[in-house]
C-alpha atoms as a PDB file:
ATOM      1  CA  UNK A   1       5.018   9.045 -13.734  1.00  0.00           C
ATOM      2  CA  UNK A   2       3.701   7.242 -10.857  1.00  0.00           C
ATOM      3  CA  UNK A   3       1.155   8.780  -8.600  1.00  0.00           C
ATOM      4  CA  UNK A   4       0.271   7.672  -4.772  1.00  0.00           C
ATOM      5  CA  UNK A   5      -2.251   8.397  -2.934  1.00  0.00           C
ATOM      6  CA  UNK A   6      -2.854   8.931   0.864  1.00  0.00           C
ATOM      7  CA  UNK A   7      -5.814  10.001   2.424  1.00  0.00           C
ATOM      8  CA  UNK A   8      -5.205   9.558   5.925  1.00  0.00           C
ATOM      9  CA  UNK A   9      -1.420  10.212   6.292  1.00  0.00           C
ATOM     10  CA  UNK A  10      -0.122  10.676   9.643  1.00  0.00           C
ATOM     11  CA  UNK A  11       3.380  11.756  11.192  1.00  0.00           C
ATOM     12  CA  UNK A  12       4.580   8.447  12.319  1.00  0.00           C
ATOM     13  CA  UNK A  13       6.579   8.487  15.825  1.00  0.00           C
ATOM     14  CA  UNK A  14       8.915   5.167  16.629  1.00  0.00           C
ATOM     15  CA  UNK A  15      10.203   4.823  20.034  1.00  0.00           C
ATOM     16  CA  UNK A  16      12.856   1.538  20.191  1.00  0.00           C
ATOM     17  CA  UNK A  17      12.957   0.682  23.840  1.00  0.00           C
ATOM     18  CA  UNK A  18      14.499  -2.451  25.688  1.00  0.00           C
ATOM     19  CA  UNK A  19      11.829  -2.803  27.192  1.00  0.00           C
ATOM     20  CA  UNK A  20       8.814  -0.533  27.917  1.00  0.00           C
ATOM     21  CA  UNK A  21       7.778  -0.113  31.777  1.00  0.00           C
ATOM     22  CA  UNK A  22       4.102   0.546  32.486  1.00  0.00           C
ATOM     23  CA  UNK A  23       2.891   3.550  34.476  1.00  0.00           C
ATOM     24  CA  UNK A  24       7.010   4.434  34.898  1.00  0.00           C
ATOM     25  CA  UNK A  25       8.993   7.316  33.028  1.00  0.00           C
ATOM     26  CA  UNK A  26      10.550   5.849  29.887  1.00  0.00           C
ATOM     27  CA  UNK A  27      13.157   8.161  27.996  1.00  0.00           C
ATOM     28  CA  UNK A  28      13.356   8.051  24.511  1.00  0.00           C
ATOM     29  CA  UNK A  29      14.753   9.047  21.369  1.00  0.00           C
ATOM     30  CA  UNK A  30      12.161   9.495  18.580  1.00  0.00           C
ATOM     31  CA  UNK A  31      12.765   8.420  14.667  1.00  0.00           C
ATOM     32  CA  UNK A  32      10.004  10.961  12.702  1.00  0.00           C
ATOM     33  CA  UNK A  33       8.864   9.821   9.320  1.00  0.00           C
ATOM     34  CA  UNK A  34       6.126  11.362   7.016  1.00  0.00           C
ATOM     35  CA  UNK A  35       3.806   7.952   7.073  1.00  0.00           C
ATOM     36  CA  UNK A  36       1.024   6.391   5.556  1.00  0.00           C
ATOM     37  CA  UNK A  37       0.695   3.374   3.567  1.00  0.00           C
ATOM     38  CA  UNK A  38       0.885   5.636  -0.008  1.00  0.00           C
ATOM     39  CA  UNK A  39       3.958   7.402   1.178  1.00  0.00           C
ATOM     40  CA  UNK A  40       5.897   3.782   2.095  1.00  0.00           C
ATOM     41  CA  UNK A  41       5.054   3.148  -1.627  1.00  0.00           C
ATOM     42  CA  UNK A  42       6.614   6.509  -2.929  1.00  0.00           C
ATOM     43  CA  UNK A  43       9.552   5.800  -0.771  1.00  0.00           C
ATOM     44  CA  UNK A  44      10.080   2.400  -1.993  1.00  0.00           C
ATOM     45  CA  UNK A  45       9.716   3.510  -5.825  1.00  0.00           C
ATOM     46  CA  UNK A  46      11.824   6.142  -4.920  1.00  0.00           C
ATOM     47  CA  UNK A  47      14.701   3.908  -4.427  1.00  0.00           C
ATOM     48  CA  UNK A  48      13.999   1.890  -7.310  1.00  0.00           C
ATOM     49  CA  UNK A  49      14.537   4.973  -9.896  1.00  0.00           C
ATOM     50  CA  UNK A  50      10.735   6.198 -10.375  1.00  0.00           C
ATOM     51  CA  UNK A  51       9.401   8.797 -10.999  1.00  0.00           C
ATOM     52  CA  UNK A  52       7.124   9.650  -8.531  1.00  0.00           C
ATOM     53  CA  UNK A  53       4.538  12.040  -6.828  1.00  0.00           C
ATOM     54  CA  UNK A  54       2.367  11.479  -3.722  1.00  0.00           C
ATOM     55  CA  UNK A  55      -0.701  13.290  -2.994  1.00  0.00           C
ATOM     56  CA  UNK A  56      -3.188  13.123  -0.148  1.00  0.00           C
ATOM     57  CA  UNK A  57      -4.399  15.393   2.818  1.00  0.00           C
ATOM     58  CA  UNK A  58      -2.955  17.872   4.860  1.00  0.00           C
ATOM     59  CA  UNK A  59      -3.462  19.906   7.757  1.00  0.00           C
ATOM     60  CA  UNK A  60      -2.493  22.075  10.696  1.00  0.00           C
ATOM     61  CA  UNK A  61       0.906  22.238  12.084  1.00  0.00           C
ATOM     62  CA  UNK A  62       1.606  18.714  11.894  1.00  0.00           C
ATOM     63  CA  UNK A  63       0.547  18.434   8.252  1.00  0.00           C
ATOM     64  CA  UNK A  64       3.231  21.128   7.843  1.00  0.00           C
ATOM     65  CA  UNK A  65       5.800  19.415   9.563  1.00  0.00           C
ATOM     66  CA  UNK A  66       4.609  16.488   7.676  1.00  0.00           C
ATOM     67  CA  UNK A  67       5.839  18.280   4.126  1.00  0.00           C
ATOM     68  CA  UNK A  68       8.943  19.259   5.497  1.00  0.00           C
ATOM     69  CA  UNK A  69       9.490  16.040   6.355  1.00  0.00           C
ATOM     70  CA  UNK A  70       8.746  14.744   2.588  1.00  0.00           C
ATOM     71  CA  UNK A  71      10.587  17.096   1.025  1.00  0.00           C
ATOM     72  CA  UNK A  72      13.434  15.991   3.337  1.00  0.00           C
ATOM     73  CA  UNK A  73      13.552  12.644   2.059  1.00  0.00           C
ATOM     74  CA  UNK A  74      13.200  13.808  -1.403  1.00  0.00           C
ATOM     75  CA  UNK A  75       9.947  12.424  -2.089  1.00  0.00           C
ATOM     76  CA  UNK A  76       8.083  15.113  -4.445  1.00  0.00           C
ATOM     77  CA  UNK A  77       4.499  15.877  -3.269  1.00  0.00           C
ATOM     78  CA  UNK A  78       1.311  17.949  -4.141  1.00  0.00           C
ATOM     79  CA  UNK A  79      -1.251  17.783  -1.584  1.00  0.00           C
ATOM     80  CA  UNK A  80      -4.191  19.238  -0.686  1.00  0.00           C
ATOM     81  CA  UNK A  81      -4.328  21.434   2.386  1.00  0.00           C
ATOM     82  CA  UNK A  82      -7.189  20.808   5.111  1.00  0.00           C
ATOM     83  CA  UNK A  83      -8.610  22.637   8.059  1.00  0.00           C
ATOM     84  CA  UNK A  84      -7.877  19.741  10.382  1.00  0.00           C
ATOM     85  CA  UNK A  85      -5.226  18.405  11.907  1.00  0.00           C
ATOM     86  CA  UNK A  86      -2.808  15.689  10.296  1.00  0.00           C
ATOM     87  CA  UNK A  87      -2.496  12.904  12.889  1.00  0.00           C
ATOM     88  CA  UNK A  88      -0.017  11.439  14.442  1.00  0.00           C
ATOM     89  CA  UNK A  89       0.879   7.595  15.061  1.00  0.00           C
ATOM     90  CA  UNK A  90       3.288   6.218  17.738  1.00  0.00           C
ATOM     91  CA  UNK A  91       5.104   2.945  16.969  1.00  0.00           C
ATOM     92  CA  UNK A  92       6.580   1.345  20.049  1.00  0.00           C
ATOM     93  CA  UNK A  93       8.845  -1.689  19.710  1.00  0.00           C
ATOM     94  CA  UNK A  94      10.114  -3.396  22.863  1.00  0.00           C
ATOM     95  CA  UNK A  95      11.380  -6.575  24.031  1.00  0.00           C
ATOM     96  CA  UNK A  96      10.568  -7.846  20.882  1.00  0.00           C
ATOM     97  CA  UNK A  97       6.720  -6.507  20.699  1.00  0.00           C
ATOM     98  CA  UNK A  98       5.598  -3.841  18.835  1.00  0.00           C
ATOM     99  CA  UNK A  99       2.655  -1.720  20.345  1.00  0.00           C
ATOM    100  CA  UNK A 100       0.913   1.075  18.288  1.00  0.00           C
ATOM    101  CA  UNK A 101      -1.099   3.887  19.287  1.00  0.00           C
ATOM    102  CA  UNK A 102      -2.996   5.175  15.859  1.00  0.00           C
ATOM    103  CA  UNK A 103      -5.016   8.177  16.239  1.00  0.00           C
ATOM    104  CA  UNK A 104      -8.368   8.573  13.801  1.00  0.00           C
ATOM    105  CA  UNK A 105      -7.331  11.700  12.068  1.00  0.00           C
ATOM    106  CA  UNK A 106      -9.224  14.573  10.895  1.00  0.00           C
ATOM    107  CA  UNK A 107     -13.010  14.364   9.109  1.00  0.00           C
ATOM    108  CA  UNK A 108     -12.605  16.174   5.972  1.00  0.00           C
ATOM    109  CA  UNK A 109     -15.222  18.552   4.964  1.00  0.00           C
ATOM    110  CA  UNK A 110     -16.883  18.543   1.518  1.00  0.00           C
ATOM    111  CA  UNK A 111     -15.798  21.474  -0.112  1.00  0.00           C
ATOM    112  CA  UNK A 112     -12.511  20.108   1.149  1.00  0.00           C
ATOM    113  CA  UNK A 113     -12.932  16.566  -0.737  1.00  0.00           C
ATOM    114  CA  UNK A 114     -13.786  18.673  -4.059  1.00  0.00           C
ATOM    115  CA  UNK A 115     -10.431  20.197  -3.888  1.00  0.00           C
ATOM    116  CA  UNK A 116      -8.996  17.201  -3.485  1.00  0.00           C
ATOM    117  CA  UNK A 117     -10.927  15.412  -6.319  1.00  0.00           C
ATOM    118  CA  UNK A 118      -9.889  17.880  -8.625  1.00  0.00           C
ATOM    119  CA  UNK A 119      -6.523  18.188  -7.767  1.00  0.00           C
ATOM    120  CA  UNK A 120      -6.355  13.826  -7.858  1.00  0.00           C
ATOM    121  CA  UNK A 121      -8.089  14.797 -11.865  1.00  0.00           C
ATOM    122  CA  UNK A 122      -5.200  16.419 -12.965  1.00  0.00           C
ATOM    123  CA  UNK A 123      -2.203  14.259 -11.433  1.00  0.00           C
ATOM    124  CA  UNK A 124      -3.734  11.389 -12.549  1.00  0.00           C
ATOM    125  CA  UNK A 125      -4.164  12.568 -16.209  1.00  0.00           C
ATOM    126  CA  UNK A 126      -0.429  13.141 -16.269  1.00  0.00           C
ATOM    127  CA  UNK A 127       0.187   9.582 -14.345  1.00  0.00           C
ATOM    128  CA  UNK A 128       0.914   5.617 -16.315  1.00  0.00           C
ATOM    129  CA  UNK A 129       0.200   4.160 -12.841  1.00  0.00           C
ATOM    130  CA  UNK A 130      -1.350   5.376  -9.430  1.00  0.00           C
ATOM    131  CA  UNK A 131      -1.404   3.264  -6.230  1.00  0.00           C
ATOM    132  CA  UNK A 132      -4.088   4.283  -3.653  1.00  0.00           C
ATOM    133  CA  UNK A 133      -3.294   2.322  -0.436  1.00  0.00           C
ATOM    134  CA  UNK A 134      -4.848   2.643   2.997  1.00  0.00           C
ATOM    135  CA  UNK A 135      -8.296   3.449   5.220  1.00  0.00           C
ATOM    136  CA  UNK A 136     -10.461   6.750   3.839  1.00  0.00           C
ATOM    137  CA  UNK A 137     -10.592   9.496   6.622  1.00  0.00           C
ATOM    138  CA  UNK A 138     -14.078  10.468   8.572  1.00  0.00           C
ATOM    139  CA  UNK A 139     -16.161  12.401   6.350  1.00  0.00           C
ATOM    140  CA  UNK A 140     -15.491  10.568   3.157  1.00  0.00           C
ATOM    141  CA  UNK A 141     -18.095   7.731   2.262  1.00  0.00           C
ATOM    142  CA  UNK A 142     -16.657   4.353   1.352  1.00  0.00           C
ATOM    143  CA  UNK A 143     -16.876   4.674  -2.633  1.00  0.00           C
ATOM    144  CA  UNK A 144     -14.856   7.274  -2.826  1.00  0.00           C
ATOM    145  CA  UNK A 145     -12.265   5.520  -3.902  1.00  0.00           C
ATOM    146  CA  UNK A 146     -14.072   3.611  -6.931  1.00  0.00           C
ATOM    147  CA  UNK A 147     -15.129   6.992  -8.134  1.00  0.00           C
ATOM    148  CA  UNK A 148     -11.433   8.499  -8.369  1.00  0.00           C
ATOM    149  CA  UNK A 149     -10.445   4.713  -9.714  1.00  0.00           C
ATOM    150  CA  UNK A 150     -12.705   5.640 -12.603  1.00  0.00           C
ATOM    151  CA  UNK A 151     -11.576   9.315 -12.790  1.00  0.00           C
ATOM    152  CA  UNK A 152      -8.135   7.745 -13.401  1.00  0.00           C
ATOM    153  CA  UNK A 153      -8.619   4.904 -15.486  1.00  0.00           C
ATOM    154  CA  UNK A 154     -10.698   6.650 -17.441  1.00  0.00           C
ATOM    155  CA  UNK A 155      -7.651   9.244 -18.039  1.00  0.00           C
ATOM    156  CA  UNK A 156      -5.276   5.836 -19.156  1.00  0.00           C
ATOM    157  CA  UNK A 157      -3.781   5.186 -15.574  1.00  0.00           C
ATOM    158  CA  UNK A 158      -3.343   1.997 -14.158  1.00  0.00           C
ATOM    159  CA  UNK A 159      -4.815   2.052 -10.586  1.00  0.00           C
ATOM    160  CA  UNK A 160      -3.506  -0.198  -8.166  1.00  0.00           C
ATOM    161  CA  UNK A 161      -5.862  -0.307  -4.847  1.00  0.00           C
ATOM    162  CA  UNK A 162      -4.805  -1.655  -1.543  1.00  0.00           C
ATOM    163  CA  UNK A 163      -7.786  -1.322   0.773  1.00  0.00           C
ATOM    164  CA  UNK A 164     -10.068  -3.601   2.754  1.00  0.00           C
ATOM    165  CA  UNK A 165     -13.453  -3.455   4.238  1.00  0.00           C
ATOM    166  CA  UNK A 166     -16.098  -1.597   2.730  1.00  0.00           C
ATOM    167  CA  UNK A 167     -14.004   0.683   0.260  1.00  0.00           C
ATOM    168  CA  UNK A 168     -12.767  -2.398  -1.121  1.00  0.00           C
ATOM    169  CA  UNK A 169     -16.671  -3.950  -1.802  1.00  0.00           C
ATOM    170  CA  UNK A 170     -17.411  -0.920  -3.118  1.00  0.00           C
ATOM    171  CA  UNK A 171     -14.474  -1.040  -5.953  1.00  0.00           C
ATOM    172  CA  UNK A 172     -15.445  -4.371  -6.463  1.00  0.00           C
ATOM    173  CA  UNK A 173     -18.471  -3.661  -7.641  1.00  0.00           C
ATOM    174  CA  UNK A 174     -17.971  -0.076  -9.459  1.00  0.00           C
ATOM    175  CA  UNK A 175     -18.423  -0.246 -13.368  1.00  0.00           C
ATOM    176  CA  UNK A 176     -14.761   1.397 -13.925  1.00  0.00           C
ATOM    177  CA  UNK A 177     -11.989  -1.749 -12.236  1.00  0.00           C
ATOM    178  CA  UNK A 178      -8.788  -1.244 -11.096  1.00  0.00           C
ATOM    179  CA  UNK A 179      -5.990  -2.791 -12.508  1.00  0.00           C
ATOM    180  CA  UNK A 180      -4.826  -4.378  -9.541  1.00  0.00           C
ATOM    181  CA  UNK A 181      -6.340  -5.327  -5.905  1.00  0.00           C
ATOM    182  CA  UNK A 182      -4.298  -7.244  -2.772  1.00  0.00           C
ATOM    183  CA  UNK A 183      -6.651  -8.556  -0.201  1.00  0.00           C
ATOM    184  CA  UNK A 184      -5.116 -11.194   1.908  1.00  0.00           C
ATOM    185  CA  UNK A 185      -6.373 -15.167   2.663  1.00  0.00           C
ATOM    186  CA  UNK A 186      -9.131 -13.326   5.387  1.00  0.00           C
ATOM    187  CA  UNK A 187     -10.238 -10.937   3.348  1.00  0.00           C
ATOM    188  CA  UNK A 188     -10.831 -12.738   0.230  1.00  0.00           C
ATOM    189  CA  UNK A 189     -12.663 -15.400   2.354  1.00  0.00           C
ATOM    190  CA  UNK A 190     -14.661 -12.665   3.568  1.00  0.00           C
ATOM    191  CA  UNK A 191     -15.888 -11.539   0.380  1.00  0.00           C
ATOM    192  CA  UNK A 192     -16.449 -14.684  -1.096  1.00  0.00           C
ATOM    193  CA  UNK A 193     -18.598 -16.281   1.877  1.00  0.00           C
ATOM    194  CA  UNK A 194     -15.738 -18.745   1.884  1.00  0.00           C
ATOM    195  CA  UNK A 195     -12.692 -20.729   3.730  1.00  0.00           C
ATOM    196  CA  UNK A 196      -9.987 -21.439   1.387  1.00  0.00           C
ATOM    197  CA  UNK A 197      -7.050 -22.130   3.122  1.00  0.00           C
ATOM    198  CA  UNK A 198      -3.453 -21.721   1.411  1.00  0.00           C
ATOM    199  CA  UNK A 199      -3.611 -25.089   0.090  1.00  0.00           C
ATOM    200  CA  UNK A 200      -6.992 -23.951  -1.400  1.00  0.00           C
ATOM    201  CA  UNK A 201      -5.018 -22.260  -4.370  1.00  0.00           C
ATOM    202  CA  UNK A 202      -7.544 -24.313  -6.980  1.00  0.00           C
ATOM    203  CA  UNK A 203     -10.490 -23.735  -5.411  1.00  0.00           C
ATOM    204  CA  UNK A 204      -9.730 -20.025  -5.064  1.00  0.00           C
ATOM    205  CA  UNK A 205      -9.206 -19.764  -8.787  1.00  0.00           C
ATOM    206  CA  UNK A 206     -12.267 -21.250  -9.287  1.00  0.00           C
ATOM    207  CA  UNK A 207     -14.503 -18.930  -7.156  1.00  0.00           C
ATOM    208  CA  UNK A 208     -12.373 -15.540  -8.358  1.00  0.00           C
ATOM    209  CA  UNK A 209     -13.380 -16.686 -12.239  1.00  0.00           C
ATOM    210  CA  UNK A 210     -16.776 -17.535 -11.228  1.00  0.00           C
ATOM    211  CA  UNK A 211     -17.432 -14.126  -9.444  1.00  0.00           C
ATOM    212  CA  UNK A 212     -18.310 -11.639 -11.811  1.00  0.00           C
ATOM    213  CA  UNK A 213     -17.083  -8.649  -9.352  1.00  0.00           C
ATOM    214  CA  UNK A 214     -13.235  -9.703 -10.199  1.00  0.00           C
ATOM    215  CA  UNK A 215     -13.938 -10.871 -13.795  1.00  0.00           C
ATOM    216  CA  UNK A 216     -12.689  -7.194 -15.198  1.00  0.00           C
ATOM    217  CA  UNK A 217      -9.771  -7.004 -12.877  1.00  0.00           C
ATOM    218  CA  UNK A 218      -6.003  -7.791 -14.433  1.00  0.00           C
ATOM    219  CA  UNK A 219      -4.325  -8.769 -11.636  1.00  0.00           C
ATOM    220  CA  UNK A 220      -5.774 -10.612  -8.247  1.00  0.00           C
ATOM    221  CA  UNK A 221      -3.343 -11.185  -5.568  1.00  0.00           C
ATOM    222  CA  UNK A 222      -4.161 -12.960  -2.543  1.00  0.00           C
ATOM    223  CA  UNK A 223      -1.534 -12.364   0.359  1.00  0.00           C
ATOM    224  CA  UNK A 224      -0.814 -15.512   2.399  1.00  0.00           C
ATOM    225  CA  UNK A 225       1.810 -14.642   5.160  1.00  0.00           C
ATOM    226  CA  UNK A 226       4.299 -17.476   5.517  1.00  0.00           C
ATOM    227  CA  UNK A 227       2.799 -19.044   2.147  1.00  0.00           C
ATOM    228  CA  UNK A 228       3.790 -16.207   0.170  1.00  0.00           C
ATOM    229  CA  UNK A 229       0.909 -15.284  -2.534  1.00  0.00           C
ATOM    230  CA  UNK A 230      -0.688 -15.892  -5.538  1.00  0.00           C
ATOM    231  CA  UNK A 231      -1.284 -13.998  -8.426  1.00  0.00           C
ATOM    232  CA  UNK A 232      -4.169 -14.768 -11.201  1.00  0.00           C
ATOM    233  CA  UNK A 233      -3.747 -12.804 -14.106  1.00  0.00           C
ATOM    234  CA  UNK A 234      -6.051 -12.828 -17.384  1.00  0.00           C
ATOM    235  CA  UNK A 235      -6.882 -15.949 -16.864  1.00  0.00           C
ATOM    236  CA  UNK A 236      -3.125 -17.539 -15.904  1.00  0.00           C
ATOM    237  CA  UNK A 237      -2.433 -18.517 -11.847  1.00  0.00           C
ATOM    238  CA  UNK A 238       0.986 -18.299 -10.625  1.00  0.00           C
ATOM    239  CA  UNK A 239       2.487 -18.891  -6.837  1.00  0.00           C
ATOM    240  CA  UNK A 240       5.293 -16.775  -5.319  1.00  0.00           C
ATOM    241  CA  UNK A 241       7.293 -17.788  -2.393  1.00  0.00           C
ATOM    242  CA  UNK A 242      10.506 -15.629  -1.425  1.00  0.00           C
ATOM    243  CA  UNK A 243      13.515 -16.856   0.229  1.00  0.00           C
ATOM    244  CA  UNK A 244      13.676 -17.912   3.657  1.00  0.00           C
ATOM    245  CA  UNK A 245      15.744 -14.525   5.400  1.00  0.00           C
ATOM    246  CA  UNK A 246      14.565 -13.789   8.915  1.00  0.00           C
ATOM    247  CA  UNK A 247      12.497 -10.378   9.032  1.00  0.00           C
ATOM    248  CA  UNK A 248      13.739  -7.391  10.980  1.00  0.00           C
ATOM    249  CA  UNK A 249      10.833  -4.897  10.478  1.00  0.00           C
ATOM    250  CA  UNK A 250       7.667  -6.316   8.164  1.00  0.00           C
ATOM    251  CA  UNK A 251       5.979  -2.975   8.943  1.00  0.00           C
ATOM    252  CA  UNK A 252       5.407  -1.376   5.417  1.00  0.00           C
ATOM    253  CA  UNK A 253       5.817  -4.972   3.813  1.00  0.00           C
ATOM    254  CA  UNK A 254       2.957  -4.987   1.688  1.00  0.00           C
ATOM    255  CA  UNK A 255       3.106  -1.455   0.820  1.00  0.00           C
ATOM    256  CA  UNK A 256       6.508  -2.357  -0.747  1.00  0.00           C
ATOM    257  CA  UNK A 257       4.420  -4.934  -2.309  1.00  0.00           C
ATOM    258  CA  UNK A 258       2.369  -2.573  -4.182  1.00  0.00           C
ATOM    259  CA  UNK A 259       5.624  -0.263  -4.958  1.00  0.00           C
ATOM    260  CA  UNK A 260       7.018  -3.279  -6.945  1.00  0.00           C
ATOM    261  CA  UNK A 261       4.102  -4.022  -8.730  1.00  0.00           C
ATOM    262  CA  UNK A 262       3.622  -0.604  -9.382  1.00  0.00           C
ATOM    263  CA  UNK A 263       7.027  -0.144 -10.799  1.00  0.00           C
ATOM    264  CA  UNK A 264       7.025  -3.430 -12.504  1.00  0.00           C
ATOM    265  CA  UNK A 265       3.500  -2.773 -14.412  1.00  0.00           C
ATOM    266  CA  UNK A 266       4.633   0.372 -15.456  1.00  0.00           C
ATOM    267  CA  UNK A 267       8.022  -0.158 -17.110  1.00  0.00           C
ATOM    268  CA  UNK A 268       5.336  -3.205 -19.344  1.00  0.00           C
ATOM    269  CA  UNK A 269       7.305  -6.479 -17.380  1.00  0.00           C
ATOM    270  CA  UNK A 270       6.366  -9.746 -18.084  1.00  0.00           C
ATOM    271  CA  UNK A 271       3.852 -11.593 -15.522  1.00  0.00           C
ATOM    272  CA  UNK A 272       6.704 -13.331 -13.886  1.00  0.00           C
ATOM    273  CA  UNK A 273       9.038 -10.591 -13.372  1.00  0.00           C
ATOM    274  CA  UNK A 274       6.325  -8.523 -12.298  1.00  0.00           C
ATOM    275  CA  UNK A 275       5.521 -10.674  -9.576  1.00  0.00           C
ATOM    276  CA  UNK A 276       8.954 -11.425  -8.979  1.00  0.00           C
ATOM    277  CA  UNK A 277       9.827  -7.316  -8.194  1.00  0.00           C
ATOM    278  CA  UNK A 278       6.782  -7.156  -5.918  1.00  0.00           C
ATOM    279  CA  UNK A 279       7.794 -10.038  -3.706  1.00  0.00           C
ATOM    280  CA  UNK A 280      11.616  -8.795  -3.596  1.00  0.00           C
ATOM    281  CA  UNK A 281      10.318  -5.577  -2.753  1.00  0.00           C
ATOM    282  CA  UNK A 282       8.303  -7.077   0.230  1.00  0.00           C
ATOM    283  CA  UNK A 283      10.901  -8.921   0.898  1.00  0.00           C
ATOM    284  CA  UNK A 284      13.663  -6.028   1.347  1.00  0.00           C
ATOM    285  CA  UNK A 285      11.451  -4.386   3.625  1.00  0.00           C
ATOM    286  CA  UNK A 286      11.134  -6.779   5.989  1.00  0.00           C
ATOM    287  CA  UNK A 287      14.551  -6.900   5.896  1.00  0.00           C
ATOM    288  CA  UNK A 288      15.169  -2.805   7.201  1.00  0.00           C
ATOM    289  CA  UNK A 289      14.691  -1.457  10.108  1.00  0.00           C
ATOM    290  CA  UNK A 290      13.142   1.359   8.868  1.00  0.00           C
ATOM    291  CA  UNK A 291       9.660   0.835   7.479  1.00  0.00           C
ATOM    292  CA  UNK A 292       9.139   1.678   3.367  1.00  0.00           C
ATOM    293  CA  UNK A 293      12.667   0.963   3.004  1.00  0.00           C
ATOM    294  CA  UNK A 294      14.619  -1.287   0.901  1.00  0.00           C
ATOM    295  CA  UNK A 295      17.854  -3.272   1.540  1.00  0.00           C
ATOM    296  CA  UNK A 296      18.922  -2.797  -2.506  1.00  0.00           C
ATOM    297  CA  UNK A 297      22.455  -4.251  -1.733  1.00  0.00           C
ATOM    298  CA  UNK A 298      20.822  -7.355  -1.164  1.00  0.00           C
ATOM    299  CA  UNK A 299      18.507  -7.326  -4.182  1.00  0.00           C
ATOM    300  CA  UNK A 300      19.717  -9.578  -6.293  1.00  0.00           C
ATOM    301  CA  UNK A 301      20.157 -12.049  -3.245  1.00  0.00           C
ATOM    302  CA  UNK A 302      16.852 -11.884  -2.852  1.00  0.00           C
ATOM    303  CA  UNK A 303      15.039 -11.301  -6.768  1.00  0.00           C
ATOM    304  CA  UNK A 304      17.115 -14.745  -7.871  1.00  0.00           C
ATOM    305  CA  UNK A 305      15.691 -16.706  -4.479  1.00  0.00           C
ATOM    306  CA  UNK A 306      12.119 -15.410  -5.025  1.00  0.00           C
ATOM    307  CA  UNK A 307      10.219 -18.701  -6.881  1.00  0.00           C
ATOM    308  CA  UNK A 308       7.505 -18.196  -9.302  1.00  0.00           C
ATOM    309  CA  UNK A 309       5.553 -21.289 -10.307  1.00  0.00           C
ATOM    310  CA  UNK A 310       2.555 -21.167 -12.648  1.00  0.00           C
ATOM    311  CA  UNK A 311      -0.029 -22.862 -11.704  1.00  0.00           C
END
């Protein structure tokens, strides 16, 4: 089984206008999806055949709605229920822009975290891999994130931990790794005190090896928009590009990302074909309309044109 996790989920709201008219009425037609970057990678690995449980926070009458709206798409969830009220997130695309309006979401109280701590115990004890992707809501300190990364690697799962910022430095330097992180070029640089560009790829591999906060990790990947990524894994470097296909929606990309390598690692694949699944799954997305969506009749289009050189 594959667990996700979502802290700060949100009912997502996407308004598709021609063009969006400032301090005017604009009618619309709303698309509501249960969001978050956790539940894009429980979509995603529910197309590919997974089986798969997301978990998180909810509350109020949104975080209701929220459920009903995951058990619509058939994604199977246990979460933990809140005294605050689940946020919601408007996407606007227009004339070719897209404009977002995020709110913060709830602070979670501590008695409230507990529940969820133990509740994250027991899924993860029954999970091979669990993906934690996304910002930590107010009330939660940044290493809270390395502690349930220890909680389930210590109970034989696999994390996989797409974050940034502070919860990230904190993971980094827990005792307990996760299996896999996914800063991009910016990041990276940031935590390094460096400027590697994408042609950097050397130098990078040098620094990473050198730095003993990644020297437990399995799997590095660096993100490097149009460059693709790389990948350093015990001790072997490796550079994916995928095929040149225009994008429709790259929302949810990365979190697509994670739901390949999350299915990939967990069925044992190879190095190459795990990096390989993760970059078609990026890829697909980017693809769809919808966000944390695959095209799968194009997969094998796309899988055969990703490239995979080692390094």
């Amino acid at each position: 089984m594959i667990l996700t996790v979502t802290m700060n989920p949100s009912v997502d709201t996407r308004y598709q206008l021609d063009e969006l008219i400032i301090d005017d009425v604009n009618r619309v037609t709303p698309e509501k999806t249960a969001g978050g970057k956790g539940l894009n990678v429980a979509r995603v690995l529910g197309q590919l055949g997974d089986d798969v449980v997301a978990t998180g926070l909810l509350g109020g009458h949104m975080g209701a709605y929220m459920a009903e709206l995951m058990d619509a798409n058939g994604i199977k969830n246990d979460f933990v229920p809140i005294k605050g009220e689940t946020r919601i997130c408007l996407n606007i695309l227009h004339a070719g822009n897209q404009t977002e309006l995020l709110e913060s979401g709830p602070t979670i109280a501590p008695e409230e975290l507990d529940a969820f701590t133990a509740k994250f115990a027991e899924l993860a004890s029954k999970a091979d891999v669990v993906t934690i992707s996304g910002s930590l809501p107010r009330g939660v300190e940044a290493d809270y994130y390395a502690k349930i990364t220890g909680i389930a690697e210590n109970a034989g799962a696999k994390v996989l931990l797409d974050t940034s910022g502070a919860s990230l430095e904190a993971a980094l330097k827990s005792e307990v790794k996760p299996e896999l992180v996914k800063p991009n070029l910016t990041e990276i640089n940031g935590l390094l005190g460096t400027s590697f560009t994408t042609d950097d790829v050397d130098e990078l591999r040098s620094a990473l090896a050198s730095d003993a906060r990644f020297s437990d990790i399995p799997w590095v990947i660096v993100s490097m928009g149009a460059a693709g990524s790389v990948g350093f894994h015990n001790g072997r470097a490796f550079r994916a590009k995928t095929p040149d296909i225009p994008a429709v929606n790259a929302t949810g990309s990365g979190d697509s990302t994670i739901a390949g390598f999350a299915h990939a690692i967990a069925a044992g694949a190879d190095d190459e074909t795990v990096l390989r699944t993760a970059n078609t799954c990026g890829k697909l997305n980017a693809m769809d309309p919808m966000t944390g969506h695959l095209v799968m009749d194009r997969w094998d289009e796309v899988y055969n044109g990703v490239v995979v050189t080692e390094l």
